[in-house]
Structures are given as C-alpha cells and as structure tokens.
Protein backbone atom coordinates (compact mmCIF):
# COMPACT_ATOMS: atom_id res chain seq x y z
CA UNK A 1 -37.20 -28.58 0.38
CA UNK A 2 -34.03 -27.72 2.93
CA UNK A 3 -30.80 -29.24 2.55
CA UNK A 4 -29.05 -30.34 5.86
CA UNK A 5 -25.21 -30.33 5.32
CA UNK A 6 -23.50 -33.24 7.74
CA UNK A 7 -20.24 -31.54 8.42
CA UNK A 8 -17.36 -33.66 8.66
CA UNK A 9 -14.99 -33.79 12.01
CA UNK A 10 -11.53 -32.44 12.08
CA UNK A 11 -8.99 -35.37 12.84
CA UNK A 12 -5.41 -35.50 12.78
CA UNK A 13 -4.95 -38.08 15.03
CA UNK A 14 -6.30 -39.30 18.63
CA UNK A 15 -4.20 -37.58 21.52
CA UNK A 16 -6.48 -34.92 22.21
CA UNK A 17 -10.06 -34.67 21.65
CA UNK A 18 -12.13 -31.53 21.83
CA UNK A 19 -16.05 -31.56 21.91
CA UNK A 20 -18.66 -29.18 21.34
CA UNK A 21 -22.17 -30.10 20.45
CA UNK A 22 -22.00 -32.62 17.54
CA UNK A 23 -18.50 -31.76 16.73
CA UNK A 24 -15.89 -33.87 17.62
CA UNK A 25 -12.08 -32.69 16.69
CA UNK A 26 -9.40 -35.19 17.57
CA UNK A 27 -5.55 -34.23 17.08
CA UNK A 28 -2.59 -35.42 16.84
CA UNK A 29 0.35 -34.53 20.24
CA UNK A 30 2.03 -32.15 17.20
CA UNK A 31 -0.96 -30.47 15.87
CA UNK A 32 -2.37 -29.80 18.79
CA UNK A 33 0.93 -28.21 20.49
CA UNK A 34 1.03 -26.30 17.41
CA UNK A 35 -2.74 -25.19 17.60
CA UNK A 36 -2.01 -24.39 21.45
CA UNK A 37 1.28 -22.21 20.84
CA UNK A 38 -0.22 -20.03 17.94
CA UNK A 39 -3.36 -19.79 19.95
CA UNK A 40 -1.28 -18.05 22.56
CA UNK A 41 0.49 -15.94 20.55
CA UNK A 42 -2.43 -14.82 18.92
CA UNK A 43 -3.93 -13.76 22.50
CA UNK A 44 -0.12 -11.87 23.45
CA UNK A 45 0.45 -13.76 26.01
CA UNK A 46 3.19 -15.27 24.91
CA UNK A 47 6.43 -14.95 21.28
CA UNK A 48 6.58 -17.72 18.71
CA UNK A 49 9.44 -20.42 19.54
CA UNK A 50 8.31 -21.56 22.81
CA UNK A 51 11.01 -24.54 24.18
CA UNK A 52 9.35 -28.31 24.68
CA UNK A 53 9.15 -27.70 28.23
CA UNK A 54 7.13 -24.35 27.76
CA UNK A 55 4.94 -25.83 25.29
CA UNK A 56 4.51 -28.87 27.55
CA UNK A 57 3.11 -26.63 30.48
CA UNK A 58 1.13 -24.87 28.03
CA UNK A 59 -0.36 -27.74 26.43
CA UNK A 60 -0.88 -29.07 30.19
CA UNK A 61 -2.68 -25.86 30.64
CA UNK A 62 -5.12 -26.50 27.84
CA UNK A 63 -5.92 -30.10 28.69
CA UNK A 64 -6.04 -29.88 32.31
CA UNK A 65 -7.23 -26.32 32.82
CA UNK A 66 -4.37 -26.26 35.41
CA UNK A 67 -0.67 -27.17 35.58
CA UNK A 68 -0.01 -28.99 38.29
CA UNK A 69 3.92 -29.15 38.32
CA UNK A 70 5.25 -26.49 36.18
CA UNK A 71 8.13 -27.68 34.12
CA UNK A 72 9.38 -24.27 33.32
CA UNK A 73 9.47 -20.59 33.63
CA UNK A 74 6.33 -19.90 31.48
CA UNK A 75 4.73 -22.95 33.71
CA UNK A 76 6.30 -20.37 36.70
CA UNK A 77 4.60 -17.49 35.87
CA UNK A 78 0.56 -18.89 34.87
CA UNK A 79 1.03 -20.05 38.26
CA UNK A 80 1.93 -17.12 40.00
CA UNK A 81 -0.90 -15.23 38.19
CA UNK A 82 -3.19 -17.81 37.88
CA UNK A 83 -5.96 -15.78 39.66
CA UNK A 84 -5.58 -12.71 37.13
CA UNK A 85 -5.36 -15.42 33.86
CA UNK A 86 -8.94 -17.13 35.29
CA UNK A 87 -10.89 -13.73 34.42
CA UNK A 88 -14.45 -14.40 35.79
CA UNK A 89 -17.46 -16.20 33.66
CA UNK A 90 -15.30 -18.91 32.72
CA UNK A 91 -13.58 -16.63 30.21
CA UNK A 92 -10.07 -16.51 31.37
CA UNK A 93 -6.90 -17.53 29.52
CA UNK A 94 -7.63 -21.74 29.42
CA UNK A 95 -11.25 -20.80 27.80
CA UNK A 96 -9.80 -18.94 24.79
CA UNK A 97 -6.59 -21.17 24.20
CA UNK A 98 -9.82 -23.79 23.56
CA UNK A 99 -11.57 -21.65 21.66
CA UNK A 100 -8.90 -21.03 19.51
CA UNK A 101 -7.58 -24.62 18.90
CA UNK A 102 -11.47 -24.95 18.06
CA UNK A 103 -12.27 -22.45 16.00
CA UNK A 104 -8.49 -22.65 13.89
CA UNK A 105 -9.68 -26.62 13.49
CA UNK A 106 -13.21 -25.80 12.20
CA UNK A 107 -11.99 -23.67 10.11
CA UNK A 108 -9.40 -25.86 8.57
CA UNK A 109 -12.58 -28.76 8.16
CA UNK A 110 -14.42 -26.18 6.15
CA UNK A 111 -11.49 -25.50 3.64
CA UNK A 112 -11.00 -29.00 3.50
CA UNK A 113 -15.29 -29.46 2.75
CA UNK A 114 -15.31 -26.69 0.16
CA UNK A 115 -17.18 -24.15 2.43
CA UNK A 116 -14.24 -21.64 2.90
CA UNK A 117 -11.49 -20.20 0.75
CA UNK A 118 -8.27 -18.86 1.84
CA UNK A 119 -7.51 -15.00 0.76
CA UNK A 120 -4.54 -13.01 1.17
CA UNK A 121 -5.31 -9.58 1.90
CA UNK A 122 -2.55 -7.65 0.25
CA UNK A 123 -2.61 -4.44 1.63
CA UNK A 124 -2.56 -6.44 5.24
CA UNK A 125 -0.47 -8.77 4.24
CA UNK A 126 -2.79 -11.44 6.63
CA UNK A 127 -5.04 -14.25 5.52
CA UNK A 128 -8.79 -14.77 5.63
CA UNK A 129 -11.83 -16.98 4.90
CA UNK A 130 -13.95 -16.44 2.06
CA UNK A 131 -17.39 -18.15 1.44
CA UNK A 132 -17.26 -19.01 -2.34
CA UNK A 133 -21.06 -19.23 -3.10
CA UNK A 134 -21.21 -15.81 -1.37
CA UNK A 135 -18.77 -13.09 -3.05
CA UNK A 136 -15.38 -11.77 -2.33
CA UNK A 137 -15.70 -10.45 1.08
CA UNK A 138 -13.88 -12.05 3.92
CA UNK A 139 -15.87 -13.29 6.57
CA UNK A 140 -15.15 -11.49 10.12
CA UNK A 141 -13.95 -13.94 12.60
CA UNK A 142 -15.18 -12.99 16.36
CA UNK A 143 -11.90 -10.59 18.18
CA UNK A 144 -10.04 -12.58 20.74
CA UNK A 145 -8.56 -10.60 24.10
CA UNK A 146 -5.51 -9.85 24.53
CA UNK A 147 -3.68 -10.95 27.25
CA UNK A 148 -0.49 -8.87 26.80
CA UNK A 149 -0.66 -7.36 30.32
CA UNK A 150 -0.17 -10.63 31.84
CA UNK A 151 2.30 -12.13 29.23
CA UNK A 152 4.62 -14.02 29.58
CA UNK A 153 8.43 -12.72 28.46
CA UNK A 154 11.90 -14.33 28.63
C-alpha cells in the first residue's frame, strides 16, 4: 500500500499569495520583500541593502510583472531595459524572481514538515538541503541565470 503525503502550505501572512498547482504560499509585506530582494541578488541583478523605494519597485515588479511608475533609480533602469529583462518563453527576469520566492518558500515548508535538513558545507562555507531518510548528500537545487549583464548598480 502507497502513502500519499498532504504537504502543508507556506504562510506567513496574507499580502501576497503565490499559486502553483495545489500549493498555495501566502506571505507576509516583510517576508515577501525579503524573499524578492535575496531572490535578486541571487540572480546578480542587483547588491544586498536595497532602499524602501528600490525594494518597493522591485516588489511591484514581482506582483505586477511590470512597474508602472518607477519610484526610483533601480525602478529607472528595469524600465529602460525592460525588453532585454523579458528574455523570450516567459523566462525573463519577473519569471525567476517567482520562482525563487517559490522555491526559497517550499523549501522552508519542508524543513518545517521534517522532509529537509539544513547543512553547512564547510569547505563552501554555503548551506544546503539534506533529505534525512536518504543519506548525507545535499540535494542539487536547479541553477538560476544570472542576470549580471543587465544589473542594476548604484
């Protein structure tokens, strides 16, 4: 006989909602401006420390997949190379700050549920996910782009 698992939902609060499939992730206006700014770092496009009103176009970016009235310089430049940051197949630079926010919150809800471990890799010096029932070895998370060419820089 199988065993179906009913995974839980990530929730920090009810701002922002992001959907895929059965899987409903709700955050909080913090957590999710937190989720959007490391998610951009991680793709290089822009450096830890963004101000409230670069955040704010950023998060605007995420939500709306546009920004309608920048509110700053970072706002500035995604429109000015808003055709290069919308890379064909619906992969451009809104896609993957998504994905991220996604994938950093599933994550989180299987630590939480007991599924994944958190390692430090010592010779790295960077963390990873572990399945406990399965060994040691850190599972490989899918590479993200980089968007350093078009990043964004004080």
């Amino acid at each position: 006989m199988s065993r179906t698992i009913r995974r839980g939902n990530y929730e920090s609060g009810a701002d922002y909602v992001l959907e895929y499939g059965e899987l409903r992730f709700s955050f909080n206006e913090d957590d999710f401006a937190q989720r959007i700014e490391q998610a951009a770092v991680r793709l290089d496009f822009v450096v830890p420390g963004l101000d409230i009103d670069e955040l704010s176009d950023l998060v605007e970016l995420a939500v709306s997949g546009e920004i309608a009235e920048p509110a700053s310089e970072l706002g500035d430049h995604i429109v000015e190379h808003w055709d290069s940051l919308c890379e064909p197949q619906g992969r451009g630079l809104v896609h993957w700050l998504r994905r991220l926010v996604f994938r950093g919150a599933w994550l989180d809800q299987r630590v939480k549920e007991g599924e994944l471990d958190i390692v430090f890799d010592t010779e790295t010096h960077t963390f990873g996910y572990v399945q406990p029932d399965r060994g040691p070895d850190p599972i490989e998370l899918a590479a993200e782009p980089s968007w350093r060419r078009l990043a964004y820089t004080r």
